[in-house]
C-alpha atoms as a PDB file:
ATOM      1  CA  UNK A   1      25.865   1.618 -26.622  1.00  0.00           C
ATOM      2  CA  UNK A   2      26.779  -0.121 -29.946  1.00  0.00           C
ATOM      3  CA  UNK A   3      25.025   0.890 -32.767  1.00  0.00           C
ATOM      4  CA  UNK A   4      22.765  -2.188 -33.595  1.00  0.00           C
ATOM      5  CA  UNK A   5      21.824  -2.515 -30.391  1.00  0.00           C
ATOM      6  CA  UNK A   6      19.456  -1.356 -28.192  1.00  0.00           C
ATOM      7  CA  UNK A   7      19.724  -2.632 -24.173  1.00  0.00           C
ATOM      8  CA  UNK A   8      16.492  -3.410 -22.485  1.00  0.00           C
ATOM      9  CA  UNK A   9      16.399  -3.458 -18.678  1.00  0.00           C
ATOM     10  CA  UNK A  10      14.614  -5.984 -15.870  1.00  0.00           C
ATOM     11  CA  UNK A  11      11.683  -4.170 -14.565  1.00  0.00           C
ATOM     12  CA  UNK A  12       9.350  -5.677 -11.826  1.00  0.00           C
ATOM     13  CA  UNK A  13       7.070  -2.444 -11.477  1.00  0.00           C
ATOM     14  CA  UNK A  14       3.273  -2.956 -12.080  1.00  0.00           C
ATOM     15  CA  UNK A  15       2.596  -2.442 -15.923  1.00  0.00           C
ATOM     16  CA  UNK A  16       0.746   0.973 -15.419  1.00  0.00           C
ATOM     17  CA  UNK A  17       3.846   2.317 -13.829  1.00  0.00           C
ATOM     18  CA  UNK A  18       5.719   1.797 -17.089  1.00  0.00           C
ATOM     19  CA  UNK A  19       3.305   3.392 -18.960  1.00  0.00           C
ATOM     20  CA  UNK A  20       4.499   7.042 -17.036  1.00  0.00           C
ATOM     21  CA  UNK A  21       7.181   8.699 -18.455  1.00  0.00           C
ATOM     22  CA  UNK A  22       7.844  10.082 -14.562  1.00  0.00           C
ATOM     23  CA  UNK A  23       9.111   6.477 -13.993  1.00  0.00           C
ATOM     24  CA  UNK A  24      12.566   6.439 -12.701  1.00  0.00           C
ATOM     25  CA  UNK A  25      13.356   3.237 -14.887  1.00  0.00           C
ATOM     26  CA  UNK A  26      13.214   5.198 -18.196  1.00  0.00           C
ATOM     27  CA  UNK A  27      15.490   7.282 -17.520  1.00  0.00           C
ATOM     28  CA  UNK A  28      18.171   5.001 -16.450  1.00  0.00           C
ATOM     29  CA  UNK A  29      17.395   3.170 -20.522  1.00  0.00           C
ATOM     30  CA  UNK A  30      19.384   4.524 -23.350  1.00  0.00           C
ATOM     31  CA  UNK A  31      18.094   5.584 -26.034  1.00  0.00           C
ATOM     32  CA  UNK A  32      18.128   4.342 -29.265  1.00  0.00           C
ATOM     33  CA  UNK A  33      18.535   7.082 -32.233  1.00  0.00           C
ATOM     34  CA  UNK A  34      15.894   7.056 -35.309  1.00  0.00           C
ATOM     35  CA  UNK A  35      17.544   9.716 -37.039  1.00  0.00           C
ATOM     36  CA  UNK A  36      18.164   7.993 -40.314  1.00  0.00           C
ATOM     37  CA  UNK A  37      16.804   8.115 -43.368  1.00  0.00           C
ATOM     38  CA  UNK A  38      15.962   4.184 -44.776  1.00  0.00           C
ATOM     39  CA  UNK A  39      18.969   5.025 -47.081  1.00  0.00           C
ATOM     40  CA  UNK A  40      21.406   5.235 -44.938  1.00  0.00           C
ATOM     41  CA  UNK A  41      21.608   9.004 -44.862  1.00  0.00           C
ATOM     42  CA  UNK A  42      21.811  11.369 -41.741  1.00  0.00           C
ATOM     43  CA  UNK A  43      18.509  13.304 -41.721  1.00  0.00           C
ATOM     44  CA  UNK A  44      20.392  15.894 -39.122  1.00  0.00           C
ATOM     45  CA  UNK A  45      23.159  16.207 -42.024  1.00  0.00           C
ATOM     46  CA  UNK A  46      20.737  16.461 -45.068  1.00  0.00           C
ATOM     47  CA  UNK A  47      17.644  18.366 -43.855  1.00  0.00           C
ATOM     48  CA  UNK A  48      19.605  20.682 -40.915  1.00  0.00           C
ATOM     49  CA  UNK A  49      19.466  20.761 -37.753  1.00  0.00           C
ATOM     50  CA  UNK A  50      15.867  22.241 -37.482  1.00  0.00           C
ATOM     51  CA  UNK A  51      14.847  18.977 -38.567  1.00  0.00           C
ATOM     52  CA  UNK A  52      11.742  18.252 -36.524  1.00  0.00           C
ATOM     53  CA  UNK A  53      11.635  14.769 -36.648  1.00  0.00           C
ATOM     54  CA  UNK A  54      14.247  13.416 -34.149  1.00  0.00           C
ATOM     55  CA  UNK A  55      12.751   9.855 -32.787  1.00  0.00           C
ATOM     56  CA  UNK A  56      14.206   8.514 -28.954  1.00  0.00           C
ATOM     57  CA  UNK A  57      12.956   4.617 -27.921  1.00  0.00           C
ATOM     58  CA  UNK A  58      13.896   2.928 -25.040  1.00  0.00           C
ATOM     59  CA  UNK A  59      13.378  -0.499 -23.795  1.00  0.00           C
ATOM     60  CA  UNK A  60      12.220  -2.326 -20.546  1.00  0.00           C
ATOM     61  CA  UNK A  61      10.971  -5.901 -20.015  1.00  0.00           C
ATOM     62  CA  UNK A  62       8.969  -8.282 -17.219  1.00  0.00           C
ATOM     63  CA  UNK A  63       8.460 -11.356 -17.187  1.00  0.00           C
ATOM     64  CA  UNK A  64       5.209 -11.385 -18.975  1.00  0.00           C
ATOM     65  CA  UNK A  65       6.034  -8.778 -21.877  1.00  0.00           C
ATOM     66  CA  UNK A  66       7.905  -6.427 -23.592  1.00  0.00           C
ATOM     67  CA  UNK A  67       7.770  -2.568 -22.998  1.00  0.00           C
ATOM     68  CA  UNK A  68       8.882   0.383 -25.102  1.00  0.00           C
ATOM     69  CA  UNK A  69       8.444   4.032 -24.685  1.00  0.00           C
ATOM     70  CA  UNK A  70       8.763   6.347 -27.746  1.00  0.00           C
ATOM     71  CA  UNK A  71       9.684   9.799 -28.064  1.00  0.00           C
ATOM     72  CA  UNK A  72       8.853  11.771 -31.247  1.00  0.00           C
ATOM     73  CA  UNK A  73       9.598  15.204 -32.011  1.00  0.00           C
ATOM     74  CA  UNK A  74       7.298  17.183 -34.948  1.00  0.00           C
ATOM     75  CA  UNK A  75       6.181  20.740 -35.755  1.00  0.00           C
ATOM     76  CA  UNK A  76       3.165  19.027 -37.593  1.00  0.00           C
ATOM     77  CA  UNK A  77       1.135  15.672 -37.654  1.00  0.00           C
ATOM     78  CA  UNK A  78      -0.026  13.823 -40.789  1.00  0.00           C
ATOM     79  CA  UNK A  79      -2.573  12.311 -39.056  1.00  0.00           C
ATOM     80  CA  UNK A  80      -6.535  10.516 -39.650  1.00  0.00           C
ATOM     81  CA  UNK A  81      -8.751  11.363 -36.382  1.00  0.00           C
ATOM     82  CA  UNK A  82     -11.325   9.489 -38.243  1.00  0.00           C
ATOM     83  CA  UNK A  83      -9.693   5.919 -37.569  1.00  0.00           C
ATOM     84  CA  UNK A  84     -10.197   4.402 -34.066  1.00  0.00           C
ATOM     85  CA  UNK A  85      -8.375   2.635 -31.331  1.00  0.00           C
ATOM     86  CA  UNK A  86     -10.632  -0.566 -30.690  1.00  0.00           C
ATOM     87  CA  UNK A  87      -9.481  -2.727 -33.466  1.00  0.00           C
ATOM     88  CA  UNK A  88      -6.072  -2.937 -35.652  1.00  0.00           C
ATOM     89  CA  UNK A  89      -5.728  -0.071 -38.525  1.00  0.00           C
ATOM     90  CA  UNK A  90      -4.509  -1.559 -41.491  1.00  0.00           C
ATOM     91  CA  UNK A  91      -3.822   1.387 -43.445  1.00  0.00           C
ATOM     92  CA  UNK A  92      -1.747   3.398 -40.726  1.00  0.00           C
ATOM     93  CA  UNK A  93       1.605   3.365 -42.604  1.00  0.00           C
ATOM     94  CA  UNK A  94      -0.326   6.040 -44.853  1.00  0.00           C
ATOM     95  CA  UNK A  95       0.019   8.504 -42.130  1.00  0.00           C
ATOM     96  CA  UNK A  96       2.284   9.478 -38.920  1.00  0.00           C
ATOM     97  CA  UNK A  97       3.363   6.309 -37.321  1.00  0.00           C
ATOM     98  CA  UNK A  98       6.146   4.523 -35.225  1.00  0.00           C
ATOM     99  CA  UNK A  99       7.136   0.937 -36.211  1.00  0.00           C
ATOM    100  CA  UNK A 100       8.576  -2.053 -34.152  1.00  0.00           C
ATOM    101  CA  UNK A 101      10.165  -5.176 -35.903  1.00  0.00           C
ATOM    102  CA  UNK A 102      10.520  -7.483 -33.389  1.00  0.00           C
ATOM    103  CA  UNK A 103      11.936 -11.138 -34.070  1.00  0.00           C
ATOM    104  CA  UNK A 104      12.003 -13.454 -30.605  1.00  0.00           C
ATOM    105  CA  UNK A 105      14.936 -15.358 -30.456  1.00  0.00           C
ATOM    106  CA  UNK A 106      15.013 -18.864 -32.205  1.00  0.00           C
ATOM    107  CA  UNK A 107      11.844 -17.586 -34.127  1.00  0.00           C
ATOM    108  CA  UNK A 108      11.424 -17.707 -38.000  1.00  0.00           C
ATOM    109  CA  UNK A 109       8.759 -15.087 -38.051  1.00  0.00           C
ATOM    110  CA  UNK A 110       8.940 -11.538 -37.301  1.00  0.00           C
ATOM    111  CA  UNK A 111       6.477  -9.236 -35.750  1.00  0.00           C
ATOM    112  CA  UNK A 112       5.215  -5.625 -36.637  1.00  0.00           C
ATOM    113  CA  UNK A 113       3.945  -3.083 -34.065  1.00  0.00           C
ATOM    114  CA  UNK A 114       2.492   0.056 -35.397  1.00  0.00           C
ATOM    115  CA  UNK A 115       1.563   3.264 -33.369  1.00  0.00           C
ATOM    116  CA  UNK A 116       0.051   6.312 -34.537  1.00  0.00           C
ATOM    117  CA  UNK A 117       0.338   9.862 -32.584  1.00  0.00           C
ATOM    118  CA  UNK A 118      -3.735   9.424 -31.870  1.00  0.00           C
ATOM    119  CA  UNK A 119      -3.215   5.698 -30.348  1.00  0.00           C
ATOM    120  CA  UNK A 120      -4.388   4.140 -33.350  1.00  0.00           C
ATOM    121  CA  UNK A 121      -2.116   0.820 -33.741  1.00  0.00           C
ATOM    122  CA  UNK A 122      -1.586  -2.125 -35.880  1.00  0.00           C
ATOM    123  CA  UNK A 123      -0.235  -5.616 -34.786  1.00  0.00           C
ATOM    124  CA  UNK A 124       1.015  -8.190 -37.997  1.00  0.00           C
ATOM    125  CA  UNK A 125       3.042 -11.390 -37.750  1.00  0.00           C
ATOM    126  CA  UNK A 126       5.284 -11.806 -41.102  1.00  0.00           C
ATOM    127  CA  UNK A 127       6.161 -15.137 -41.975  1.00  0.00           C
ATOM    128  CA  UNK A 128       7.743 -14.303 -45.582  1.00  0.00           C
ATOM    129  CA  UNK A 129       8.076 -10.169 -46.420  1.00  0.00           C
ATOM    130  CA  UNK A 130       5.340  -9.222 -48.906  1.00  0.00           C
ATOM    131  CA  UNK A 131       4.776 -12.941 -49.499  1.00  0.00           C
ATOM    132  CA  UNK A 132       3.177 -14.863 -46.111  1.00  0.00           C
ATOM    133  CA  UNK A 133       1.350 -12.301 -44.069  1.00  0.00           C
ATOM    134  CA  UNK A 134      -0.861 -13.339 -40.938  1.00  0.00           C
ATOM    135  CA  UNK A 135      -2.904 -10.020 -41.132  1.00  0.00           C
ATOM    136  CA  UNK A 136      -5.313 -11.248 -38.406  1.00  0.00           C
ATOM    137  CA  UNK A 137      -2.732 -12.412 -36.309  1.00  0.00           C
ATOM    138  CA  UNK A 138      -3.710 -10.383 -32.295  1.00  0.00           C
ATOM    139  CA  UNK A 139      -0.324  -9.820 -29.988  1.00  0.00           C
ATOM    140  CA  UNK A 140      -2.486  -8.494 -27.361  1.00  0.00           C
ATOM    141  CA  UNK A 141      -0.584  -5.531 -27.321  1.00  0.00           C
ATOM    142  CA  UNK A 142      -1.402  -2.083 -25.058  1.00  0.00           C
ATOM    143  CA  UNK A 143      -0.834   1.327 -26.355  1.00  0.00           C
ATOM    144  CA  UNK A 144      -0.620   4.705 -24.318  1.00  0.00           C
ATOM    145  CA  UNK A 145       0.095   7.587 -26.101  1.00  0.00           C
ATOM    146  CA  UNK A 146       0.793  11.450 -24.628  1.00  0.00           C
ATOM    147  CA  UNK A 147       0.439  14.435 -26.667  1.00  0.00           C
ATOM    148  CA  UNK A 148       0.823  17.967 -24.615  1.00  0.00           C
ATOM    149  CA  UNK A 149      -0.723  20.881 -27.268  1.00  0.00           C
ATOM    150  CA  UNK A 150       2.449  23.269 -27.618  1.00  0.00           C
ATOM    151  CA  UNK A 151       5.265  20.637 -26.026  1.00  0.00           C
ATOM    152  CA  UNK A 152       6.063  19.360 -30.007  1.00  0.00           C
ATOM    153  CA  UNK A 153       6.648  15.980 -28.760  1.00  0.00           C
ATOM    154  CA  UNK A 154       4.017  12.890 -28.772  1.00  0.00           C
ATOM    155  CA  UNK A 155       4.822   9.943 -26.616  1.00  0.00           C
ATOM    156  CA  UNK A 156       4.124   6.394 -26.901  1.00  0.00           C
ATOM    157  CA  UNK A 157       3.997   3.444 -24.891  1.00  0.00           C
ATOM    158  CA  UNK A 158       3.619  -0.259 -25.976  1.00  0.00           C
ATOM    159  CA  UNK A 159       3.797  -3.555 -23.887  1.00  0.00           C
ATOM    160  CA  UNK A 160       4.116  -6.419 -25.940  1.00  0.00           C
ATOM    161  CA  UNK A 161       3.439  -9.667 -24.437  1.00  0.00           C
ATOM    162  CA  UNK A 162       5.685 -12.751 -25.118  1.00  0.00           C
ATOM    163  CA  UNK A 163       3.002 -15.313 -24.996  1.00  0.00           C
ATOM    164  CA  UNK A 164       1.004 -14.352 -28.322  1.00  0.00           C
ATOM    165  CA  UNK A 165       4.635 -14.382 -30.372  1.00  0.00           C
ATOM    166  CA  UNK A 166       5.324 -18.125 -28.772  1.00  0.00           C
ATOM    167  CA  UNK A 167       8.091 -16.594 -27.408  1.00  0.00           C
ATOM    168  CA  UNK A 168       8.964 -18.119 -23.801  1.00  0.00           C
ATOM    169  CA  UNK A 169      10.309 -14.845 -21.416  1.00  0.00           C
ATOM    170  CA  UNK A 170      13.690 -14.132 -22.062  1.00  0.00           C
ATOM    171  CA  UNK A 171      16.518 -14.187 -19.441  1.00  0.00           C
ATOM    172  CA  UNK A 172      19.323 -12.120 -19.079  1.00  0.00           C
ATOM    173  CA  UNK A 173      21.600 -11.941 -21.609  1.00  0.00           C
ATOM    174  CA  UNK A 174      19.612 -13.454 -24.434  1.00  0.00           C
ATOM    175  CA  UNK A 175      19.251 -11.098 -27.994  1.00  0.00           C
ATOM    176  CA  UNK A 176      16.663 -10.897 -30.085  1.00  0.00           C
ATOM    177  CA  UNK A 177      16.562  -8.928 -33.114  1.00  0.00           C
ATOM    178  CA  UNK A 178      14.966  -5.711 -33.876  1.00  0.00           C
ATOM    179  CA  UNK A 179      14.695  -2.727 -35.577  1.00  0.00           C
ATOM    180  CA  UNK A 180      12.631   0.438 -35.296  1.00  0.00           C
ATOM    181  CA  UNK A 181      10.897   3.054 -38.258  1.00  0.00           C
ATOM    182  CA  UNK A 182       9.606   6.440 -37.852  1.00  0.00           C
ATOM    183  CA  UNK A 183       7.070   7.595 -40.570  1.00  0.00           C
ATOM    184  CA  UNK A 184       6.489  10.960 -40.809  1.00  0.00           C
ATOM    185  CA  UNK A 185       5.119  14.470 -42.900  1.00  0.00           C
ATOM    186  CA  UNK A 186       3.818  14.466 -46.548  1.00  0.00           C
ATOM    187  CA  UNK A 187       4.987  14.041 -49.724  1.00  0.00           C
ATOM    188  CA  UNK A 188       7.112  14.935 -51.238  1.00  0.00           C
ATOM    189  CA  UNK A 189       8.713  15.886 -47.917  1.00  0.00           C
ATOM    190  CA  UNK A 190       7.900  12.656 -46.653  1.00  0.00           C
ATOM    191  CA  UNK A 191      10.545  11.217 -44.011  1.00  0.00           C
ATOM    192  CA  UNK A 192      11.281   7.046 -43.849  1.00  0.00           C
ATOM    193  CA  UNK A 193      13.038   7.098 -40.989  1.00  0.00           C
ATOM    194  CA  UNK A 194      15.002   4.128 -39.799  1.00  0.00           C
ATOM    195  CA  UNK A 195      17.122   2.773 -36.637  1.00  0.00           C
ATOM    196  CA  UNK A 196      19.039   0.309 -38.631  1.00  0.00           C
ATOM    197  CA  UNK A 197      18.434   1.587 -42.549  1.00  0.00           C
ATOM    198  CA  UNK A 198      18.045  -0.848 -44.849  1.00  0.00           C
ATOM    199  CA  UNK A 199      19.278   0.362 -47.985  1.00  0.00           C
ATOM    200  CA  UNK A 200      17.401  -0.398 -50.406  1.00  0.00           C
ATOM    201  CA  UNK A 201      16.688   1.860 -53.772  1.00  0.00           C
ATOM    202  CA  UNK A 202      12.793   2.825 -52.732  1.00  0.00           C
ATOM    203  CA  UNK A 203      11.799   2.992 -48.716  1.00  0.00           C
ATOM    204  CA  UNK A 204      11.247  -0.390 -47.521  1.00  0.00           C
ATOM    205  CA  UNK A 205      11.503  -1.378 -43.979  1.00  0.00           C
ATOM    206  CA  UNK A 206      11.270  -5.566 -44.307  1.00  0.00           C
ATOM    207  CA  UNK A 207      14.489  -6.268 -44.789  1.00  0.00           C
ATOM    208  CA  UNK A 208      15.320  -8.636 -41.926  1.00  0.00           C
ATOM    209  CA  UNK A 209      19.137  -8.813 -42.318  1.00  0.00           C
ATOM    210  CA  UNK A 210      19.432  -4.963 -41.312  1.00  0.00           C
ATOM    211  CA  UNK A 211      17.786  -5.648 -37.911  1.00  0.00           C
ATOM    212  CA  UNK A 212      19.621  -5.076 -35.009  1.00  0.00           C
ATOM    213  CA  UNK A 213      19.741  -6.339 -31.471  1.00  0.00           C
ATOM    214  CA  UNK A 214      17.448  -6.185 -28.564  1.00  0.00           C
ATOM    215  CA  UNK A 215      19.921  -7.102 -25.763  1.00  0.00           C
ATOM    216  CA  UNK A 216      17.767  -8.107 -22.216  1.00  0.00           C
ATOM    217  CA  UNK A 217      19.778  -7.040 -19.290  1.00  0.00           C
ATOM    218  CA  UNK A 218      19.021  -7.526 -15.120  1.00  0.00           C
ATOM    219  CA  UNK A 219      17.062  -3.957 -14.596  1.00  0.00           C
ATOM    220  CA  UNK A 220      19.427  -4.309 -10.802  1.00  0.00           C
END
């Protein structure tokens, strides 16, 4: 798989069979690799390979939405049982979280998808980074996530549906941009974890040119 770019495959299963990680479909997806710091730097090279916080995502699509399923390994979660799961939680970047920046093909806006090891989750539409937000923007997103006390690994699942970005169903073939962010520990140990770093001097994850590629491919 090239390194910007992460393949998605056709799935016509019913949604709740995507959100199983016994589903044969995942495992024929690739995984994409957030193992980087936003820098740029290996984490594997500069914190050893007892680093905990090794992040796997893989992709499928329907015609109605977007799915991805999320593997992260930890030793210990940063994490606020206090915040719920009924509405968006704004401040959930101050904890454990996985991040999706998703930009639809043709679009001029991008979209951010939070997820938090307790299936707490954020949904934000970006029209300008840190300048035009649409905070109350809703993507009608789902969220599953697994946790199994002792396993060290919490698993997520999000299905993102096209209609809410104004995004008509892709076909095969057609490439969207994307990138995915792991958050993760506490300070000063604090990992910013990207797919595609962005390099810039202090962590910052909207930078649109580093995106990669979300490539949609027949699931056949």
């Amino acid at each position: 798989m090239p390194e910007n770019s992460l393949f998605s495959l056709h799935a016509e299963e019913a949604d709740d069979a995507l959100f199983d990680p016994a589903c044969a479909l995942w495992a024929r997806c690739e995984p994409a690799a957030i193992d980087r710091f936003w820098s740029g730097k290996s984490a594997l090279r500069e914190r050893g390979h007892n680093w905990p916080d090794l992040t796997h995502v893989r992709s499928l699509w329907s015609n109605e939405a977007l799915f991805f399923y999320v593997e992260s390994w930890f030793d210990s979660l940063n994490v606020n049982p206090d915040w719920g799961t009924g509405e968006a939680t704004r401040d959930l970047a101050d904890k454990d979280v996985i991040e999706v920046f998703l930009r639809p093909e043709g679009s001029d806006h991008y979209y951010e998808f939070e997820v938090s090891p307790l299936g707490q989750w954020l949904d934000v539409c970006i029209m300008r980074p840190r300048v035009e937000i649409d905070a109350d923007w809703q993507s009608s997103m789902a969220v599953r996530v697994i946790s199994t006390e002792g396993e060290g690994v919490w698993r997520a699942f999000l299905r993102v549906p096209y209609q809410p970005m104004m995004a008509p169903p892709p076909g095969v073939g057609a490439a969207w941009r994307l990138n995915l962010f792991r958050i993760a520990g506490l300070e000063p140990a604090r990992d910013y974890l990207a797919w595609r770093p962005t390099f810039t001097e202090r962590p910052d994850f909207h930078v649109p040119w580093a995106f990669g590629h979300l490539i949609f491919l027949d699931g056949a």
